[in-house]
C-alpha atoms as a PDB file:
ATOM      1  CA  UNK A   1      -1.012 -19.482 -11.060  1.00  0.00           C
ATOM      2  CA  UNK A   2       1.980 -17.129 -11.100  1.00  0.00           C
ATOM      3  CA  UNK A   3       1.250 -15.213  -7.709  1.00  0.00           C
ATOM      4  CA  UNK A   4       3.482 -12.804  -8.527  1.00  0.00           C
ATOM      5  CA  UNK A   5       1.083 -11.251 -11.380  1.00  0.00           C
ATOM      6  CA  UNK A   6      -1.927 -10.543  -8.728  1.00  0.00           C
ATOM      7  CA  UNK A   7      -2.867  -7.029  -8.752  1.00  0.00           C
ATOM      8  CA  UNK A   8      -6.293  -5.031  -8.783  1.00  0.00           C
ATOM      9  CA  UNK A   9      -7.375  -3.813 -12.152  1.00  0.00           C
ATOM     10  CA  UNK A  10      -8.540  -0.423 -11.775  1.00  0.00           C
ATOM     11  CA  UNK A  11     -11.963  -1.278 -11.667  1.00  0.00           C
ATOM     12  CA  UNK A  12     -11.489  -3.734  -8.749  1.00  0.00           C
ATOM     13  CA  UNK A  13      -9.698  -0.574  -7.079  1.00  0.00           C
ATOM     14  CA  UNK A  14     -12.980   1.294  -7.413  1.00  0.00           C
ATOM     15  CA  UNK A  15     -14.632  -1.171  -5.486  1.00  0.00           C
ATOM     16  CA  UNK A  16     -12.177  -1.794  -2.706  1.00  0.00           C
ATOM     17  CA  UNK A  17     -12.774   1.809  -2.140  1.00  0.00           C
ATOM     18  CA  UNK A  18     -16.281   2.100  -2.232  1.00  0.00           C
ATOM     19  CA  UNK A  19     -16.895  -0.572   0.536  1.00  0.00           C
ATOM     20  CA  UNK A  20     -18.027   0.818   3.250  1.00  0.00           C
ATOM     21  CA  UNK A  21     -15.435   1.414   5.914  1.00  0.00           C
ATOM     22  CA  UNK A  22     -14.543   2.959   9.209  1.00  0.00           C
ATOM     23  CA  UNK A  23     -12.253   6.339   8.988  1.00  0.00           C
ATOM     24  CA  UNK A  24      -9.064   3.378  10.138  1.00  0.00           C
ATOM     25  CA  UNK A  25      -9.911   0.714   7.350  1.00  0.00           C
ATOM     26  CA  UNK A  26     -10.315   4.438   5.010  1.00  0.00           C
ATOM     27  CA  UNK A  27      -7.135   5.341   5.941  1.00  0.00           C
ATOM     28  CA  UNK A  28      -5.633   1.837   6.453  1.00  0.00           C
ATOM     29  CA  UNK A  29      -6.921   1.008   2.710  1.00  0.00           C
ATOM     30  CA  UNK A  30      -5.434   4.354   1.360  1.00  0.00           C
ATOM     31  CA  UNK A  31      -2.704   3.886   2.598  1.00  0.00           C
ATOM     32  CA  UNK A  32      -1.090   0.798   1.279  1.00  0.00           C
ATOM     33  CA  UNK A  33      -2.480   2.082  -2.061  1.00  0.00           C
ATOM     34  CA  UNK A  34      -0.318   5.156  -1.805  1.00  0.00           C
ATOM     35  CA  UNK A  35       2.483   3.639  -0.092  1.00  0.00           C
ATOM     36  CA  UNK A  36       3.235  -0.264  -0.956  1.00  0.00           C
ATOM     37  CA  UNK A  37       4.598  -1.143   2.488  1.00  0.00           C
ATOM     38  CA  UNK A  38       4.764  -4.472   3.731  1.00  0.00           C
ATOM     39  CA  UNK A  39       2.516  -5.830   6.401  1.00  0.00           C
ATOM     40  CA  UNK A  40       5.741  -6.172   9.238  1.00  0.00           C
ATOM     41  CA  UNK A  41       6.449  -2.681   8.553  1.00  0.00           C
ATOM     42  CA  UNK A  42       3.151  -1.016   8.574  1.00  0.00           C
ATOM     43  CA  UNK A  43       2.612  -3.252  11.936  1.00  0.00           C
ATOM     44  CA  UNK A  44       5.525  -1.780  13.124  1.00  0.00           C
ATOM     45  CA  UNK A  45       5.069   1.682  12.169  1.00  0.00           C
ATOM     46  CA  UNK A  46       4.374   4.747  14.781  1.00  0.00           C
ATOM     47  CA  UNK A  47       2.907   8.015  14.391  1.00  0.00           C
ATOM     48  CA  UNK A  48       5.915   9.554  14.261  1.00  0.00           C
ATOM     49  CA  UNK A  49       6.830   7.773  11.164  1.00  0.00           C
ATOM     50  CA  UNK A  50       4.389   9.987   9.231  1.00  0.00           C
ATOM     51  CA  UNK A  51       5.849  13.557   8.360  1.00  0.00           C
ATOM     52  CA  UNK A  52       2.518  15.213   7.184  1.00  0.00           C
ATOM     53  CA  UNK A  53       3.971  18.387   6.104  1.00  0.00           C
ATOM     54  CA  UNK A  54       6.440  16.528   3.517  1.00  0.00           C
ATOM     55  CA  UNK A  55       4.069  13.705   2.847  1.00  0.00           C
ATOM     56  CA  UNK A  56       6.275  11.319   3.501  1.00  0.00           C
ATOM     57  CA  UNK A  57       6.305   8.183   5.956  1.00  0.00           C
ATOM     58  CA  UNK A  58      10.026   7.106   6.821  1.00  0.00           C
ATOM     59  CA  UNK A  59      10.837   3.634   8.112  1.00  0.00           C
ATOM     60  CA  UNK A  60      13.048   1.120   8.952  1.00  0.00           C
ATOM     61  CA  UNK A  61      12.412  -1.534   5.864  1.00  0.00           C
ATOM     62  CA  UNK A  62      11.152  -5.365   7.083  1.00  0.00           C
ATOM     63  CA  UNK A  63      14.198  -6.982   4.958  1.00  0.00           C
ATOM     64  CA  UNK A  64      16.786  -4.235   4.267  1.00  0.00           C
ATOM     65  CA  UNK A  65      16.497  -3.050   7.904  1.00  0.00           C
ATOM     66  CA  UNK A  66      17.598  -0.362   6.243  1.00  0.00           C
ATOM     67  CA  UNK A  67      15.873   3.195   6.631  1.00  0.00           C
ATOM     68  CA  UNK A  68      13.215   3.749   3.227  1.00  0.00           C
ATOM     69  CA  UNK A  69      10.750   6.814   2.752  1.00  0.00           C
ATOM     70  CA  UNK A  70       7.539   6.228   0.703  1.00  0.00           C
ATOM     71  CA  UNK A  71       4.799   9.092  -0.252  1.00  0.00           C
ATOM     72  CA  UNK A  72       1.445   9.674   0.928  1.00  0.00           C
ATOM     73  CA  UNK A  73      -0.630  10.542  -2.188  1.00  0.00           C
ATOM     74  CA  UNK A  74      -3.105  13.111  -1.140  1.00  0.00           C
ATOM     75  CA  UNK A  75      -6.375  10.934  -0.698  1.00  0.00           C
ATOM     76  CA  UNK A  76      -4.081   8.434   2.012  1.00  0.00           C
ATOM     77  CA  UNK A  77      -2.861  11.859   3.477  1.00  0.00           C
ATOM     78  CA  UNK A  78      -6.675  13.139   4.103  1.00  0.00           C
ATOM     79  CA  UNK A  79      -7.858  10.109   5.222  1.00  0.00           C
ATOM     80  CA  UNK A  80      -5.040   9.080   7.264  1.00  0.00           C
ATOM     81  CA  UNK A  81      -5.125  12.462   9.112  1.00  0.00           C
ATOM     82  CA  UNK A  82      -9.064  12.436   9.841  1.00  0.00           C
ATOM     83  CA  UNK A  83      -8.804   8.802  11.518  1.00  0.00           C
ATOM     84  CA  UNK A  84      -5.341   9.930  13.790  1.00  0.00           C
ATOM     85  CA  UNK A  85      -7.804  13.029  14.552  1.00  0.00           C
ATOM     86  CA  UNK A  86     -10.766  10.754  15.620  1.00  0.00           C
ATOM     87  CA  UNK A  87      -8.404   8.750  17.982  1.00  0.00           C
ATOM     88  CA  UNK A  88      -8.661   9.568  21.403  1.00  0.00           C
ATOM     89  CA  UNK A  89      -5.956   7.117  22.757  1.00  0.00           C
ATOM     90  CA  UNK A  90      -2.356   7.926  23.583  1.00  0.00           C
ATOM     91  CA  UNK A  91      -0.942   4.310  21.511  1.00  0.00           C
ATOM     92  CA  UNK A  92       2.185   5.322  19.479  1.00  0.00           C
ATOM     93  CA  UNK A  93       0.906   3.086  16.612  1.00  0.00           C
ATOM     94  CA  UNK A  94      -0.155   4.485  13.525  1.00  0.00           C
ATOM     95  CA  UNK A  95      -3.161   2.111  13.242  1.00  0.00           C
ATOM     96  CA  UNK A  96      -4.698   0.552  16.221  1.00  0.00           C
ATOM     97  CA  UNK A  97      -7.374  -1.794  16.881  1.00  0.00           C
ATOM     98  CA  UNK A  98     -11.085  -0.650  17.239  1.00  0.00           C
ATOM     99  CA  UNK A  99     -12.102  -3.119  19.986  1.00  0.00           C
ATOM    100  CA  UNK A 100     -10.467  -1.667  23.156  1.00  0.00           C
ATOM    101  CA  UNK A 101      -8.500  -4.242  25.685  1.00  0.00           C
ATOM    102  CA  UNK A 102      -8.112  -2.822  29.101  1.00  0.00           C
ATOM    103  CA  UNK A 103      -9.725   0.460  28.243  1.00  0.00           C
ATOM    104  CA  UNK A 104      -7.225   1.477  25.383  1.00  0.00           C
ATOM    105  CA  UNK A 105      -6.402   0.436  21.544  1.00  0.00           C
ATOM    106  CA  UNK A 106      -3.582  -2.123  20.889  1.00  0.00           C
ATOM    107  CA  UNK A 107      -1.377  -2.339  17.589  1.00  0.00           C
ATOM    108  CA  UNK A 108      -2.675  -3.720  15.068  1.00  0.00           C
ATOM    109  CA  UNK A 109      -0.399  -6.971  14.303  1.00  0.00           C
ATOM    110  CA  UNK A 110      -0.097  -8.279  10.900  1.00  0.00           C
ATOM    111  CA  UNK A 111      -2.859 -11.032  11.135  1.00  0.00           C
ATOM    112  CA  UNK A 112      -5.620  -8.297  12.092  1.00  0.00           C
ATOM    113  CA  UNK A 113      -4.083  -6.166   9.170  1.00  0.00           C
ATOM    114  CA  UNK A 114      -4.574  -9.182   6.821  1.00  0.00           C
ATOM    115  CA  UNK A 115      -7.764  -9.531   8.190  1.00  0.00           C
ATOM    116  CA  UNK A 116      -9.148  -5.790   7.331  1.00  0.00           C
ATOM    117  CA  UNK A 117      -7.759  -6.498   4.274  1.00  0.00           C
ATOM    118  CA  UNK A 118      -9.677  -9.898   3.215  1.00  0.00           C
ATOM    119  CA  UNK A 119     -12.905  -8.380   4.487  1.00  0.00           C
ATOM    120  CA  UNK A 120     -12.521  -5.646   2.444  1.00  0.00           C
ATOM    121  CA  UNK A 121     -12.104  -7.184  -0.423  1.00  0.00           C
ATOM    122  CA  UNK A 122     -14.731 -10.134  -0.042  1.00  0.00           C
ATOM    123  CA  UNK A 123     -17.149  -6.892   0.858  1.00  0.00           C
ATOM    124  CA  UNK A 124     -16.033  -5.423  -2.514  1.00  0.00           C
ATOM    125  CA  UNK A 125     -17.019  -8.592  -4.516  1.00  0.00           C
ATOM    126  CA  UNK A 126     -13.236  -9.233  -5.356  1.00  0.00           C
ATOM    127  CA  UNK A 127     -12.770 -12.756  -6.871  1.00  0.00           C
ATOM    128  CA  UNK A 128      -9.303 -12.376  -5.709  1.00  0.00           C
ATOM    129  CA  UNK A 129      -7.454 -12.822  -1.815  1.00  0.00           C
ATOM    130  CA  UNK A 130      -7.029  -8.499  -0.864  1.00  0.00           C
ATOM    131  CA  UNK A 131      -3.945  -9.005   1.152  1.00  0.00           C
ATOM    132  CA  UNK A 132      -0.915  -6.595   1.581  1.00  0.00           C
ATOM    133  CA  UNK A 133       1.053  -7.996  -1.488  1.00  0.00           C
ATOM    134  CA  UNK A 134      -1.600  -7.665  -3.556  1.00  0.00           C
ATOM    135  CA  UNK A 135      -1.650  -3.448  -2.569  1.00  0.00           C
ATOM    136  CA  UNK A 136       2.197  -3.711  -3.293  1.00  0.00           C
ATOM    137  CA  UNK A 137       2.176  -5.466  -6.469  1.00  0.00           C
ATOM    138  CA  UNK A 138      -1.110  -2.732  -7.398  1.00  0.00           C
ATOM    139  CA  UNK A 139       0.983   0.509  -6.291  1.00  0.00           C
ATOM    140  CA  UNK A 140       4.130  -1.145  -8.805  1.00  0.00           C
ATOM    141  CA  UNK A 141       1.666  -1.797 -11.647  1.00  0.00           C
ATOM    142  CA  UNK A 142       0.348   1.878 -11.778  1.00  0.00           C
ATOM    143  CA  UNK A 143       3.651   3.550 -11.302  1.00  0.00           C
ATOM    144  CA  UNK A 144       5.303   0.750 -14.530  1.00  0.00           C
ATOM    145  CA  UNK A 145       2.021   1.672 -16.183  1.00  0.00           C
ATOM    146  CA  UNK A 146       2.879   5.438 -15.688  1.00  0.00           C
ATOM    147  CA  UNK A 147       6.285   4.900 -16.846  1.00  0.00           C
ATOM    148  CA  UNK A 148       7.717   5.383 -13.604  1.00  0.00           C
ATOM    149  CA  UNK A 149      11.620   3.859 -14.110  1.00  0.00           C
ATOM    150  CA  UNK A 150      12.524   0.385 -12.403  1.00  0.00           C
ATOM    151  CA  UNK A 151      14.861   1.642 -10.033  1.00  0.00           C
ATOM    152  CA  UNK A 152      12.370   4.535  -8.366  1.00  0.00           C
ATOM    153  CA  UNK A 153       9.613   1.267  -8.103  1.00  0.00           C
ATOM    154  CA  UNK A 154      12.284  -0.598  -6.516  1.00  0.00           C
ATOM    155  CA  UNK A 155      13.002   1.884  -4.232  1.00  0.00           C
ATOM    156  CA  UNK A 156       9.875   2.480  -3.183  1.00  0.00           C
ATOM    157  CA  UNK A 157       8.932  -1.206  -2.101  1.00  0.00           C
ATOM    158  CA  UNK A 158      12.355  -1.753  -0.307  1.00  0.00           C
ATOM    159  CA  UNK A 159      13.665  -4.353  -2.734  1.00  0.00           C
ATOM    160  CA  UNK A 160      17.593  -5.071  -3.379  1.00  0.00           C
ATOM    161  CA  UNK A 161      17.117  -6.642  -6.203  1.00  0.00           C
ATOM    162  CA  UNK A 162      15.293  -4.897  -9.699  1.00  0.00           C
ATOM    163  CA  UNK A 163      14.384  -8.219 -10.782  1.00  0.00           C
ATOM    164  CA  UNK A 164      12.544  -8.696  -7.696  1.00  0.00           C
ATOM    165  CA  UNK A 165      10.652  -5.766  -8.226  1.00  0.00           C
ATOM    166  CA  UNK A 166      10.109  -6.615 -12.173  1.00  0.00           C
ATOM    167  CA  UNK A 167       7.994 -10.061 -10.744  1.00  0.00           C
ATOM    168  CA  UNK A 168       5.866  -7.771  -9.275  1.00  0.00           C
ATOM    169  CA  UNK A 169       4.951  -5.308 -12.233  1.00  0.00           C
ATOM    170  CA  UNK A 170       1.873  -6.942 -13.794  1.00  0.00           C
ATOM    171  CA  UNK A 171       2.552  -7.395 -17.718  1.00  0.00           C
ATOM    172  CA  UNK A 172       0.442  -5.534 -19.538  1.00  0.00           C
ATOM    173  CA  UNK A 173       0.700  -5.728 -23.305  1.00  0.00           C
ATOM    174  CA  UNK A 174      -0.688  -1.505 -23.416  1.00  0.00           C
ATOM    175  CA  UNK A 175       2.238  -0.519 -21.635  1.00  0.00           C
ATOM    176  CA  UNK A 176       4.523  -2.918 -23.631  1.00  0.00           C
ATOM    177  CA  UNK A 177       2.975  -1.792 -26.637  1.00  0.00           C
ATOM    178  CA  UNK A 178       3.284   2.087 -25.753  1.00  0.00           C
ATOM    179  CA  UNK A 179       6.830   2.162 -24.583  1.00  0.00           C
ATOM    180  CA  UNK A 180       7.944  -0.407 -27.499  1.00  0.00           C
ATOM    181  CA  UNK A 181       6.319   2.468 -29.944  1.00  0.00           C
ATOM    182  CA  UNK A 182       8.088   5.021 -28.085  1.00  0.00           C
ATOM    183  CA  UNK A 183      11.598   4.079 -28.805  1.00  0.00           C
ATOM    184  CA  UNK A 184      10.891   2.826 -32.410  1.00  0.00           C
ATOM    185  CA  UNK A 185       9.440   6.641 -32.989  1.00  0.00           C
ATOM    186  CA  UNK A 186      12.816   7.301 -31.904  1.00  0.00           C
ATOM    187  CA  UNK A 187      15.223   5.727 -33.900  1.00  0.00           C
END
């Protein structure tokens, strides 16, 4: 099985986001939908990250250590800013753990974020492992299926490479077919 090629259909999207969830696995779930990150960098990321007037999150990239910005569509932005209002802690994270240790949140670390993640999705009836790649390779798929250009997806998941970001745009013989028409209709 080529890996590379696992996505949610849009369908299986609708049910990852009708589970049932708490205002963090809301936002946490929007949020990797909207944004693509990796599971090291949304670990990693703070509050202060998130620029909610722009709509923008700004990071230091897992593997480019380089500094990336990604957008917060407006359903991660809602959600995202009705769990940070629930929170009553002072934890710089941007998502924290619900069970408290020592009276207060911790970060959540990429195993617990994987973990929200597979729940979700066996809760959902997926017949596929929800993990943090699979979000990524989603968010590419829609914006290729939009006919969002190669380098702005490539951008937006961090990668140096555009054939690293091509093995994670699901082939999908409409789009083929539509852009394939496009340029004939133009020649």
């Amino acid at each position: 099985i080529d890996t590379a090629n696992i996505y949610l259909t849009v369908d299986e999207e609708v049910a990852v986001r009708d589970v049932r969830k708490s205002l963090r696995d809301e936002a946490l779930v929007d949020f990797l939908f909207s944004t693509g990150v990796r599971v090291g960098e949304l670990a990693a990321m703070d509050i202060s990250n998130v620029d909610f007037a722009a709509g923008t999150v700004t990071f230091r990239g897992e593997k480019s250590d380089r500094f990336r910005t990604v957008i917060l569509d407006a359903r991660a932005k809602k959600h995202l800013m009705a769990y940070l209002d629930s929170r009553t802690d002072n934890n710089p994270a941007l998502f924290v753990s619900e069970r408290l240790y020592n009276g207060r949140p911790r970060r959540l670390k990429k195993d617990a974020i994987e973990n929200i993640t597979k729940a979700i999705g066996v809760a959902a009836g997926l017949r596929k492992v929800l993990t943090v790649h699979v979000f990524r390779r989603t968010l590419a798929t829609r914006l290729a299926d939009k006919g969002c250009p190669l380098d702005v997806i490539q951008e937006i998941l961090g990668h140096r490479s555009p054939l690293t970001t091509k093995r994670y745009i699901a082939q999908n013989q409409a789009r083929i077919r539509r852009q394939v028409v496009q340029y004939m209709d133009a020649a």
